[in-house]
PDB file of N, CA and C in Angstrom:
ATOM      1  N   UNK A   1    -175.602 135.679 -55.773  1.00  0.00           N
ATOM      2  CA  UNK A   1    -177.019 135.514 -56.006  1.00  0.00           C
ATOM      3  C   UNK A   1    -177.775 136.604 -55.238  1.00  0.00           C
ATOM      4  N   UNK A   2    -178.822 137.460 -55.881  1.00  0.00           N
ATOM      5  CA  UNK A   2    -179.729 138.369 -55.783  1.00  0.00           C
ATOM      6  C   UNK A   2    -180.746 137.879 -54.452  1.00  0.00           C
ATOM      7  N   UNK A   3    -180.997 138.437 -53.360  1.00  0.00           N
ATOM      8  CA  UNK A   3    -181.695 137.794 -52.705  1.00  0.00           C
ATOM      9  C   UNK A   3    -183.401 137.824 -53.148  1.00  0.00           C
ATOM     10  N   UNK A   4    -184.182 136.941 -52.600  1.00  0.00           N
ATOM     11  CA  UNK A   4    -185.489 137.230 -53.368  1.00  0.00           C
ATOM     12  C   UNK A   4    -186.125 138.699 -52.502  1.00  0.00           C
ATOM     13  N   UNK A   5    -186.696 139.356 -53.698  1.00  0.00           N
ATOM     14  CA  UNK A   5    -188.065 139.715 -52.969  1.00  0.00           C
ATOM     15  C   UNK A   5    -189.096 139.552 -52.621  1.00  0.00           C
ATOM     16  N   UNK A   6    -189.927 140.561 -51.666  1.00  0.00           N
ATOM     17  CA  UNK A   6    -190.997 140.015 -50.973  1.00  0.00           C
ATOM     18  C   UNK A   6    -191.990 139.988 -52.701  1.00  0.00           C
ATOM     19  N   UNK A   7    -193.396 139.242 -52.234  1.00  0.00           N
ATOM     20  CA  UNK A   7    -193.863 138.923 -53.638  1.00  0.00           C
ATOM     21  C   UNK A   7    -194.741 140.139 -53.314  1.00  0.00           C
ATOM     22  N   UNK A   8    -195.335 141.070 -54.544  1.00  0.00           N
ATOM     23  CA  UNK A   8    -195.788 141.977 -54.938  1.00  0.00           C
ATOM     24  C   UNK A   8    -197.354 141.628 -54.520  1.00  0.00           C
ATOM     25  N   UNK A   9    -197.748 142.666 -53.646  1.00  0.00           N
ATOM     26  CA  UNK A   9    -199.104 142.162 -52.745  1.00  0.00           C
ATOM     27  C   UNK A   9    -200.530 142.292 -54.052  1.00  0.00           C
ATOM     28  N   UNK A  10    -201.116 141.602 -54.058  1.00  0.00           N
ATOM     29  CA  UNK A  10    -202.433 141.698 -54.811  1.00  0.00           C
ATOM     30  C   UNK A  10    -203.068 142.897 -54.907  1.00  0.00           C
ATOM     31  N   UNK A  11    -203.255 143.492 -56.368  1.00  0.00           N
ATOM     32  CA  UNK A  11    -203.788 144.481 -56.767  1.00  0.00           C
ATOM     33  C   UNK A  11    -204.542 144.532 -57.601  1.00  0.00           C
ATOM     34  N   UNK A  12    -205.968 145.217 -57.771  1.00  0.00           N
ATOM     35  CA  UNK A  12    -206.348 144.820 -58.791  1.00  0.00           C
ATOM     36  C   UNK A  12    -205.556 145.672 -60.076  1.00  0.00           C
ATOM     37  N   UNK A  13    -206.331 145.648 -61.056  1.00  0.00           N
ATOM     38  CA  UNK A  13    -205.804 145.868 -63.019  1.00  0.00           C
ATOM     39  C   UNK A  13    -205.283 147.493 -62.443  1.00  0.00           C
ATOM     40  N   UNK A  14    -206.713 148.136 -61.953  1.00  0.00           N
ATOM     41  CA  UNK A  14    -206.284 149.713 -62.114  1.00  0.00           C
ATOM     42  C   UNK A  14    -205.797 149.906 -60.962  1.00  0.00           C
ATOM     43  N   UNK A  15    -205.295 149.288 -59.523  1.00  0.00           N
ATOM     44  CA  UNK A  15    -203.953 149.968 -58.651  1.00  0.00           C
ATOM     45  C   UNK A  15    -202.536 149.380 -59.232  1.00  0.00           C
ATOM     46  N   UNK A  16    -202.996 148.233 -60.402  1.00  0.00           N
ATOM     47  CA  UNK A  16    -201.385 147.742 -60.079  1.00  0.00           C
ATOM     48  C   UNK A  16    -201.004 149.050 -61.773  1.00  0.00           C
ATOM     49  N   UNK A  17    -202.068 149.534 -62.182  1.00  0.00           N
ATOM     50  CA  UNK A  17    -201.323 150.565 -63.522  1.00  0.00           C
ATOM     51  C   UNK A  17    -201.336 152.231 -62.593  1.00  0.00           C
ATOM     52  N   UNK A  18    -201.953 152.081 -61.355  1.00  0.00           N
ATOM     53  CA  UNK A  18    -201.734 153.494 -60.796  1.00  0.00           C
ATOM     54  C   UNK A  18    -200.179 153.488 -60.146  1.00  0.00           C
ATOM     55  N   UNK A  19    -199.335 152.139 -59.598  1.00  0.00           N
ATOM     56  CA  UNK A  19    -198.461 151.619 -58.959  1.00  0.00           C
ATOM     57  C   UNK A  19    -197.658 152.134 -60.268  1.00  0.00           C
ATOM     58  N   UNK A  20    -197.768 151.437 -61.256  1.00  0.00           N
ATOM     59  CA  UNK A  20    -196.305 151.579 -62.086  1.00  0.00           C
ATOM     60  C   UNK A  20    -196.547 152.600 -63.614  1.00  0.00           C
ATOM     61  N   UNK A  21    -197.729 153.453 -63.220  1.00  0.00           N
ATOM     62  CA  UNK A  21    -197.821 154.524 -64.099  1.00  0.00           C
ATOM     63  C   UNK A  21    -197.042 155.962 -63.156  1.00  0.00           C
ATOM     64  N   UNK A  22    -197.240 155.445 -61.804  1.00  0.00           N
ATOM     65  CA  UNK A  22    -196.797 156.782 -60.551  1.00  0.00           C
ATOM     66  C   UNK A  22    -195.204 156.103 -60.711  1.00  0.00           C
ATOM     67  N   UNK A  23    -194.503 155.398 -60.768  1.00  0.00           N
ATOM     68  CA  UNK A  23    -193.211 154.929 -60.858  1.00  0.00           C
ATOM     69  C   UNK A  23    -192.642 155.718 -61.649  1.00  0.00           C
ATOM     70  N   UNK A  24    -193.422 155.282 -63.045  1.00  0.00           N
ATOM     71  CA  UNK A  24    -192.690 155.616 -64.011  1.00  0.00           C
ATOM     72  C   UNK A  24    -192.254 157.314 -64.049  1.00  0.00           C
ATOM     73  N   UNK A  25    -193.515 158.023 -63.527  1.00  0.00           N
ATOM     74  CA  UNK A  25    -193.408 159.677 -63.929  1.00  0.00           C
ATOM     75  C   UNK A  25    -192.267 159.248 -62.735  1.00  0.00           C
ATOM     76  N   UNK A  26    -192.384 159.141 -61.476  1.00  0.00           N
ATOM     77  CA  UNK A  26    -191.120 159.444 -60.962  1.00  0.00           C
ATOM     78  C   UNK A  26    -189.747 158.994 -61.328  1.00  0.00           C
ATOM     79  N   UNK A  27    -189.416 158.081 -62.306  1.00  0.00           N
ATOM     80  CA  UNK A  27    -188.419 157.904 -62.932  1.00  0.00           C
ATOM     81  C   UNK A  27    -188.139 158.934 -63.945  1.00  0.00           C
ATOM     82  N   UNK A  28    -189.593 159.422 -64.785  1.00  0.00           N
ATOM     83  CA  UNK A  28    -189.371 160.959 -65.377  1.00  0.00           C
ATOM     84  C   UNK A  28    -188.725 162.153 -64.802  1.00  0.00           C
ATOM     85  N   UNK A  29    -189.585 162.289 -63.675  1.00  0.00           N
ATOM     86  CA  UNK A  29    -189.448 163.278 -62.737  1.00  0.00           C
ATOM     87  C   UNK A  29    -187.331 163.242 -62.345  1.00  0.00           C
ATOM     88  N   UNK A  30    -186.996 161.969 -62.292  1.00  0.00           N
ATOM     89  CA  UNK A  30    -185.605 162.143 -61.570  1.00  0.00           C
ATOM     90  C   UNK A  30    -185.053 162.191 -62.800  1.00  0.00           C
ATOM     91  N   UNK A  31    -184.923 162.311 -63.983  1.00  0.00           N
ATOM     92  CA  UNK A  31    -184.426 162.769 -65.352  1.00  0.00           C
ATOM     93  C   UNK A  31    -184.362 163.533 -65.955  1.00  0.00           C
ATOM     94  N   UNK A  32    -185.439 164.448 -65.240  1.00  0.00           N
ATOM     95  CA  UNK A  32    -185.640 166.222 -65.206  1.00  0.00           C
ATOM     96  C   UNK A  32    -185.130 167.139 -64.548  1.00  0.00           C
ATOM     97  N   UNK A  33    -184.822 166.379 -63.318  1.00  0.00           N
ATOM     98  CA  UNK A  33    -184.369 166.774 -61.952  1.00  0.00           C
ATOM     99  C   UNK A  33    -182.837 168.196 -62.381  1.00  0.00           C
ATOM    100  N   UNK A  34    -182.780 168.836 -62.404  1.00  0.00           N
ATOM    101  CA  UNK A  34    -182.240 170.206 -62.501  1.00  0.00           C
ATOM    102  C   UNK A  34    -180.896 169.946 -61.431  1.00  0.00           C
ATOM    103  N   UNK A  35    -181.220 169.725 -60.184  1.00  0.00           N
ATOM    104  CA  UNK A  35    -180.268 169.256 -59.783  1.00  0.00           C
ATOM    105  C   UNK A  35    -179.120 168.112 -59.596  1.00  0.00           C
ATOM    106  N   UNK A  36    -179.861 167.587 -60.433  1.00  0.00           N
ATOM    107  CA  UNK A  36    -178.938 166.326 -60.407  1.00  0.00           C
ATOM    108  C   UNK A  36    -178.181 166.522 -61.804  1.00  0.00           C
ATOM    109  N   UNK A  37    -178.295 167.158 -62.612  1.00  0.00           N
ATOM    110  CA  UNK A  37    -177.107 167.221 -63.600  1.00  0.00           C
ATOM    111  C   UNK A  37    -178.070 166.482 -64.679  1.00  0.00           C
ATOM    112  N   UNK A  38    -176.908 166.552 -65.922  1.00  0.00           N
ATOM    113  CA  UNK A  38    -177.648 166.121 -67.116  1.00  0.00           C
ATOM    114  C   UNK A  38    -177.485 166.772 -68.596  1.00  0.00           C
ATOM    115  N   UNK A  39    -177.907 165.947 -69.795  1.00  0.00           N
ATOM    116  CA  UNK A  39    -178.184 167.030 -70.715  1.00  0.00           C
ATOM    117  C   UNK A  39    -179.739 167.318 -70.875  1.00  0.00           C
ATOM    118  N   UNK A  40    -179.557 168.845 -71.587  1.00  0.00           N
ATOM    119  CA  UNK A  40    -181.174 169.285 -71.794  1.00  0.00           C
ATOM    120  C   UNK A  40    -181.830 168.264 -72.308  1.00  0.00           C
ATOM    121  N   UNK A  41    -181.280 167.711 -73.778  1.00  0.00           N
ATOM    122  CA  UNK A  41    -181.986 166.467 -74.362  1.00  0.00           C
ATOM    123  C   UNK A  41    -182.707 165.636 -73.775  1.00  0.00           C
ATOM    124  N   UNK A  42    -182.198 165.074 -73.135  1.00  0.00           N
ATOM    125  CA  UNK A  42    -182.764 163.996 -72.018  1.00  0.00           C
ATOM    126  C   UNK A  42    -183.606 164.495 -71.292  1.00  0.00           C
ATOM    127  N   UNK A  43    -183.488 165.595 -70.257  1.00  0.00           N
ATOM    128  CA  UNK A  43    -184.290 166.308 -69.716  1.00  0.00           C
ATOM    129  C   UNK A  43    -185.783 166.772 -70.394  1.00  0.00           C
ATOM    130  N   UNK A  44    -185.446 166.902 -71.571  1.00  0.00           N
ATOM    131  CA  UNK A  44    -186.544 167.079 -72.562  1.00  0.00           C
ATOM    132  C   UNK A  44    -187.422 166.384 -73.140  1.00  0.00           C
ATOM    133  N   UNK A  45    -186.966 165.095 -73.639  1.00  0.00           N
ATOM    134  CA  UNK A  45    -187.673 163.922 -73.565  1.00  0.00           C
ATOM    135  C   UNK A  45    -188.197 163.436 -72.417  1.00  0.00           C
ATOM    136  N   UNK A  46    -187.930 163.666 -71.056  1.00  0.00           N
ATOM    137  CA  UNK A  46    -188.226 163.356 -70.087  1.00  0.00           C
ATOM    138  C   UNK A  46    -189.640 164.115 -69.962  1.00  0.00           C
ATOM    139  N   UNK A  47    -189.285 165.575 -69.995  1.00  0.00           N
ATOM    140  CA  UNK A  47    -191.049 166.270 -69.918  1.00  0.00           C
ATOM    141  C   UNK A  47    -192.049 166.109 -70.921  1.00  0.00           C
ATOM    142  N   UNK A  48    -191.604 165.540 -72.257  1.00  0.00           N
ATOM    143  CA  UNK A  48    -191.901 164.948 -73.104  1.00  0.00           C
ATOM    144  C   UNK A  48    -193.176 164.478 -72.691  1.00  0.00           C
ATOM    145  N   UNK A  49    -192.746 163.405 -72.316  1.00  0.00           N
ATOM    146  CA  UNK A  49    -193.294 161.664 -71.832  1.00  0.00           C
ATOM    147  C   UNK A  49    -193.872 161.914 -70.575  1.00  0.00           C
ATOM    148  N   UNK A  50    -193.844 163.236 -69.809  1.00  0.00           N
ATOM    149  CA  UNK A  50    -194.334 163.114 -68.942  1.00  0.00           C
ATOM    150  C   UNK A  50    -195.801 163.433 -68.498  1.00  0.00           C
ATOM    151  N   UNK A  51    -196.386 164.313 -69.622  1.00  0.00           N
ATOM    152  CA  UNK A  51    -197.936 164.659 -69.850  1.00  0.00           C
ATOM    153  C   UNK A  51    -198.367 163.347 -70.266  1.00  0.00           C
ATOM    154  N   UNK A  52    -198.141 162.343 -70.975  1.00  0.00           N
ATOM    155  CA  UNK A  52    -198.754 161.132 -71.623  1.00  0.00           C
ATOM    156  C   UNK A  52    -198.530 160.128 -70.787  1.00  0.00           C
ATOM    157  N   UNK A  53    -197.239 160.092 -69.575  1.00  0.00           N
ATOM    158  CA  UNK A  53    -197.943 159.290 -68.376  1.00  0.00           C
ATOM    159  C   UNK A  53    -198.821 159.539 -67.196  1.00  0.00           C
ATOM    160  N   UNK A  54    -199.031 161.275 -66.978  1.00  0.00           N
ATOM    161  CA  UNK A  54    -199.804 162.049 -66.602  1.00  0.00           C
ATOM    162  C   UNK A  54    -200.884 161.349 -66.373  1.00  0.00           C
ATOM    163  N   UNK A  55    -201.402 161.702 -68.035  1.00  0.00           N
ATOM    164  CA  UNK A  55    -202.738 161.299 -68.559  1.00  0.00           C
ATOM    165  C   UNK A  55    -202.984 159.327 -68.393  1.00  0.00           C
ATOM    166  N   UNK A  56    -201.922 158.788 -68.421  1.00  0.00           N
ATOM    167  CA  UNK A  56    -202.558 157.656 -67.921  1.00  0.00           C
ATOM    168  C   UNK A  56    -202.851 157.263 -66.515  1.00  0.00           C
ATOM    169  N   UNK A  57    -201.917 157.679 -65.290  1.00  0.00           N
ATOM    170  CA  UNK A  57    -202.075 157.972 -64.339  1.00  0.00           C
ATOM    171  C   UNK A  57    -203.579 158.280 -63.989  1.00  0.00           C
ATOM    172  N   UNK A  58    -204.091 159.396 -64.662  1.00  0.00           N
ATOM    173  CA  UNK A  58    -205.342 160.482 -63.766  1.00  0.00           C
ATOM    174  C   UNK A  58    -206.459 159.324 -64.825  1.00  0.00           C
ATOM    175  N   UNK A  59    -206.550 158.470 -65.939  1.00  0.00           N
ATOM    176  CA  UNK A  59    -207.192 157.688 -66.613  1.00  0.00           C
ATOM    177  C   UNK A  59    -207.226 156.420 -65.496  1.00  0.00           C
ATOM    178  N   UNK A  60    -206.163 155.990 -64.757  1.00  0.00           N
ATOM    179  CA  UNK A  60    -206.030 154.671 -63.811  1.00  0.00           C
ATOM    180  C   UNK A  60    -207.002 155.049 -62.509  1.00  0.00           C
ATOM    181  N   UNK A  61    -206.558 156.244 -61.896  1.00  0.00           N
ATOM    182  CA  UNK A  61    -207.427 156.600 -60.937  1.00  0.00           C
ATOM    183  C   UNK A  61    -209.172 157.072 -61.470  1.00  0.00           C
ATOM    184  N   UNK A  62    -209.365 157.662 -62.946  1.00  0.00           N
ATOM    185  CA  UNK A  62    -210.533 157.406 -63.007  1.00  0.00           C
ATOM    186  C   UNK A  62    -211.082 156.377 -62.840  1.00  0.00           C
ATOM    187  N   UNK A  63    -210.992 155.370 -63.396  1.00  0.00           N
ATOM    188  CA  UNK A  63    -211.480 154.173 -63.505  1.00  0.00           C
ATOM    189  C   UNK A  63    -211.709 153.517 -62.296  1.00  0.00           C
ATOM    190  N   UNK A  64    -210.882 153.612 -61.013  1.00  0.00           N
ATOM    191  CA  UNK A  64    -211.290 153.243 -59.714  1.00  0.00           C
ATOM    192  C   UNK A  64    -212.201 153.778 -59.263  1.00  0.00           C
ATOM    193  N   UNK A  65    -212.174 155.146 -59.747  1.00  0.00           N
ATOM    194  CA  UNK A  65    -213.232 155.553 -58.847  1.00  0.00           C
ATOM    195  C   UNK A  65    -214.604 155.600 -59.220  1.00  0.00           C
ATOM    196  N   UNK A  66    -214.852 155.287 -60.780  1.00  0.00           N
ATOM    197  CA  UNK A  66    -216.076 155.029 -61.282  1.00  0.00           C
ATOM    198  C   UNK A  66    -216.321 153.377 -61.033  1.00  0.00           C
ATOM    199  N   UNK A  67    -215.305 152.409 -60.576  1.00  0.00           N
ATOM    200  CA  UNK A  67    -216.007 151.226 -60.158  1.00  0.00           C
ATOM    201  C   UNK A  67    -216.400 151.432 -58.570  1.00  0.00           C
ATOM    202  N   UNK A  68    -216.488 152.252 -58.389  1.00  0.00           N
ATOM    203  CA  UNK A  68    -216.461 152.670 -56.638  1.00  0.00           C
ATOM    204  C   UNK A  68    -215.606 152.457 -55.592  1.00  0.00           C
ATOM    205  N   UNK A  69    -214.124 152.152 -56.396  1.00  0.00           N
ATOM    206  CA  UNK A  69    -212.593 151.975 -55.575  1.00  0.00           C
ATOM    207  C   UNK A  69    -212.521 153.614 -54.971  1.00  0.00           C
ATOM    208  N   UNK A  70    -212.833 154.034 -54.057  1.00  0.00           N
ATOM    209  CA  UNK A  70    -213.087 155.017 -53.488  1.00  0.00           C
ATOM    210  C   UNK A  70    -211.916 155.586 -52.156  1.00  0.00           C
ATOM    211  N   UNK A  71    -211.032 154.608 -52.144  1.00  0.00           N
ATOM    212  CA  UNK A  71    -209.771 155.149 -51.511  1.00  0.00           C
ATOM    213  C   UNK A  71    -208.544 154.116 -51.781  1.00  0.00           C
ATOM    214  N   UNK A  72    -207.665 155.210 -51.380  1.00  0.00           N
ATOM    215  CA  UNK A  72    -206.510 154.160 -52.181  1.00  0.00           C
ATOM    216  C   UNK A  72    -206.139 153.708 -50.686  1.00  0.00           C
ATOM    217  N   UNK A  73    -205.550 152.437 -51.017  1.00  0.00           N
ATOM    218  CA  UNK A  73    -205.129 151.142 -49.348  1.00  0.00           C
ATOM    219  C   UNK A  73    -203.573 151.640 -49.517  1.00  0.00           C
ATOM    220  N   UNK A  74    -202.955 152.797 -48.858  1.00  0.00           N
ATOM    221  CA  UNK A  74    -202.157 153.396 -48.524  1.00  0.00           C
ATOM    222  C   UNK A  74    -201.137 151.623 -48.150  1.00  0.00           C
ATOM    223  N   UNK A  75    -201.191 151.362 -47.417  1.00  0.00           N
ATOM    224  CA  UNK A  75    -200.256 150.312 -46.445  1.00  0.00           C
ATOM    225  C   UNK A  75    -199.747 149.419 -47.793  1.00  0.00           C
ATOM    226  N   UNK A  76    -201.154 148.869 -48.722  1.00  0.00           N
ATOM    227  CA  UNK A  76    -200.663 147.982 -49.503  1.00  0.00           C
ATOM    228  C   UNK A  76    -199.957 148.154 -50.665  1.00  0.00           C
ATOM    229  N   UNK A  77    -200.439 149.343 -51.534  1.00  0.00           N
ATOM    230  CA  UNK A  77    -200.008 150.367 -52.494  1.00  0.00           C
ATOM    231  C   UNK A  77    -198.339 150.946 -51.784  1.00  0.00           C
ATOM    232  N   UNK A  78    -198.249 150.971 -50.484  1.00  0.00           N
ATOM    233  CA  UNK A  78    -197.016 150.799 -50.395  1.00  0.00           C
ATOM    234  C   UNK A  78    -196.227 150.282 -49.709  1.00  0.00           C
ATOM    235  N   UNK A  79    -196.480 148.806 -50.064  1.00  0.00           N
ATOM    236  CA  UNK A  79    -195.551 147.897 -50.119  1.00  0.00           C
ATOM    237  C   UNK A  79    -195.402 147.125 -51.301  1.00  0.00           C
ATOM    238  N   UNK A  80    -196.164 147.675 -52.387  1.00  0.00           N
ATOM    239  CA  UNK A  80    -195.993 147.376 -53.837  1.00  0.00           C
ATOM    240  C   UNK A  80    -194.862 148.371 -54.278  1.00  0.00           C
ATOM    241  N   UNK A  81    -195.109 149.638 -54.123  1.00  0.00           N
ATOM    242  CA  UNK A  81    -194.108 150.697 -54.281  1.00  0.00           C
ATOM    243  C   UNK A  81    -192.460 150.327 -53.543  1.00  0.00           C
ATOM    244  N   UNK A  82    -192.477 149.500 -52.247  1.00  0.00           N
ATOM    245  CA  UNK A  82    -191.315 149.197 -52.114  1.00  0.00           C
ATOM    246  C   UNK A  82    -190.411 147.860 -52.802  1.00  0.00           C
ATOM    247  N   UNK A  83    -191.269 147.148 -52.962  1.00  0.00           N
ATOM    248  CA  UNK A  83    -191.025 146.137 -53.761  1.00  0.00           C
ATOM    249  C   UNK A  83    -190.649 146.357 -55.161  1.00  0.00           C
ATOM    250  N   UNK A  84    -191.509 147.486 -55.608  1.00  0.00           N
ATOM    251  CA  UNK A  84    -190.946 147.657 -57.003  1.00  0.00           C
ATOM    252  C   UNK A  84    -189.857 149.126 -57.104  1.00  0.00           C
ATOM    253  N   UNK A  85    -189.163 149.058 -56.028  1.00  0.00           N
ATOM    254  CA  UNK A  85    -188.294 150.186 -55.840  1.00  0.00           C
ATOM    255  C   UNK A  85    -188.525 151.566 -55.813  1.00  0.00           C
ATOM    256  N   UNK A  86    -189.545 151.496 -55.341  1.00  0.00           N
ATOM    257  CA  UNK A  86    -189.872 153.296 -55.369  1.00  0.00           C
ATOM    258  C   UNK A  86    -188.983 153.808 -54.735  1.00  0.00           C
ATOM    259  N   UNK A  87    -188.590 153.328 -53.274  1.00  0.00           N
ATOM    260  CA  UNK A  87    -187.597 154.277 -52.306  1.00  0.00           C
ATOM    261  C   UNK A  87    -186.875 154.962 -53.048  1.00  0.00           C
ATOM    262  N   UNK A  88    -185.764 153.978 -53.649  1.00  0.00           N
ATOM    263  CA  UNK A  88    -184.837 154.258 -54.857  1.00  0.00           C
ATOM    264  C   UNK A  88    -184.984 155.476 -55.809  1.00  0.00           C
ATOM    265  N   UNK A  89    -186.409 154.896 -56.273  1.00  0.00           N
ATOM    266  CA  UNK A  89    -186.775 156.171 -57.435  1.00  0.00           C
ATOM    267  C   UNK A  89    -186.825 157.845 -56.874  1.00  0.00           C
ATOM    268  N   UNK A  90    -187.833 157.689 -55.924  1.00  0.00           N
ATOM    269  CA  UNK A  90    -187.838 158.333 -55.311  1.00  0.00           C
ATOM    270  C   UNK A  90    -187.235 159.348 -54.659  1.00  0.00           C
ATOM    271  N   UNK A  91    -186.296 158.952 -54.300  1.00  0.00           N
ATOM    272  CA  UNK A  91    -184.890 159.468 -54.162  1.00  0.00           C
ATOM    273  C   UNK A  91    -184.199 160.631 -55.209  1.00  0.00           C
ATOM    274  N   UNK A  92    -184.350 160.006 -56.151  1.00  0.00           N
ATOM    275  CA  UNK A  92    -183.674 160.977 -57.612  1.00  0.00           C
ATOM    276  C   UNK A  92    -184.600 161.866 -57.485  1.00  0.00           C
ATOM    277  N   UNK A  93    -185.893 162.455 -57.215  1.00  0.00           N
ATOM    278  CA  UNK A  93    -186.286 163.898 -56.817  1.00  0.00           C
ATOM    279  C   UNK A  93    -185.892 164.607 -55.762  1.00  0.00           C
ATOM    280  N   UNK A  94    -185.158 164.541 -54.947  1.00  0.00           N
ATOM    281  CA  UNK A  94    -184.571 165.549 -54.129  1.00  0.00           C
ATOM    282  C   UNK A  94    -183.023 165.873 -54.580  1.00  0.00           C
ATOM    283  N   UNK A  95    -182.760 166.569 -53.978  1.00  0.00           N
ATOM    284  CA  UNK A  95    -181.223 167.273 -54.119  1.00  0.00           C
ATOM    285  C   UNK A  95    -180.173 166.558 -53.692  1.00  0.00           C
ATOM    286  N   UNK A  96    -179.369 166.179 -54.133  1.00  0.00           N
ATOM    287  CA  UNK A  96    -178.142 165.441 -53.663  1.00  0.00           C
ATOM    288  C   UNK A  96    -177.710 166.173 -53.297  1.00  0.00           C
ATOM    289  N   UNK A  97    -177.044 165.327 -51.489  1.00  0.00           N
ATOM    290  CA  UNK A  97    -175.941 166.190 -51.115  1.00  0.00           C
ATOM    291  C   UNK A  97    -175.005 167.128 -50.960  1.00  0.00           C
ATOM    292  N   UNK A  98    -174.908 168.359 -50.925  1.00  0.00           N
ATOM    293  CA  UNK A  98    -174.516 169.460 -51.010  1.00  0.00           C
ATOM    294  C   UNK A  98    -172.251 168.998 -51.016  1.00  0.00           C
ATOM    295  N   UNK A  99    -172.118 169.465 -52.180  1.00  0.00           N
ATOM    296  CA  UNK A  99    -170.543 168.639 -52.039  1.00  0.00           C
ATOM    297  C   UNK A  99    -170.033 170.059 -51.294  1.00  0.00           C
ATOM    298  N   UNK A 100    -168.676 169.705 -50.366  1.00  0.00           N
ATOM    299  CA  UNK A 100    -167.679 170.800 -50.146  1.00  0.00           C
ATOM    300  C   UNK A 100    -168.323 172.043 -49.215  1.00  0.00           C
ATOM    301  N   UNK A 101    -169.558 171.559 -48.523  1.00  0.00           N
ATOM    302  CA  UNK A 101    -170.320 172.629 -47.552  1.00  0.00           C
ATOM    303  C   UNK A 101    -171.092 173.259 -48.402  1.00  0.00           C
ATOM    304  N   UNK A 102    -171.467 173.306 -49.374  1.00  0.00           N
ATOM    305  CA  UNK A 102    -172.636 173.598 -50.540  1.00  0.00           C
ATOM    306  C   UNK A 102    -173.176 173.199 -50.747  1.00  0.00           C
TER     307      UNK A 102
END
């Protein structure tokens, strides 16, 4: 059995679509990733999709900031991000381990 997680801290409509619109490109982002291997295909669909979550992204943060959500709550935004596995994601943008002293 899966242990539980912590419960996903209160957000309103447009941090909890800035939370899992920024996820998602970084799940793009690690599918593009050059270093981590792959086919172009995939890689391609990946940059694809990645201007059209872009654009919803910079659409989520408009909208905060025309209701006068005027800074993002760093602490809480991430502990939503850990909860919904960002570390993880996250991760797939850097370089893996150099194998064999390389």
């Amino acid at each position: 059995m899966l242990p539980e997680q912590p419960p996903l801290p209160a957000l309103t409509r447009a941090e909890g679509e800035v939370v899992d619109t920024y996820l998602e490109i970084l799940d793009l982002l690690g599918r593009i990733n050059p270093g981590r291997g792959g086919d172009t295909y995939r890689a391609l669909r990946a940059a694809q999709a990645l201007a059209g979550r872009a654009t919803a992204l910079r659409d989520a943060l408009t909208l905060m900031h025309r209701r006068g959500e005027s800074e993002l709550h760093a602490a809480t935004l991430a502990r939503a991000l850990r909860v919904l596995d960002g570390e993880r994601r996250a991760g797939l943008l850097g370089l893996p381990p150099a194998r064999n002293g390389r």
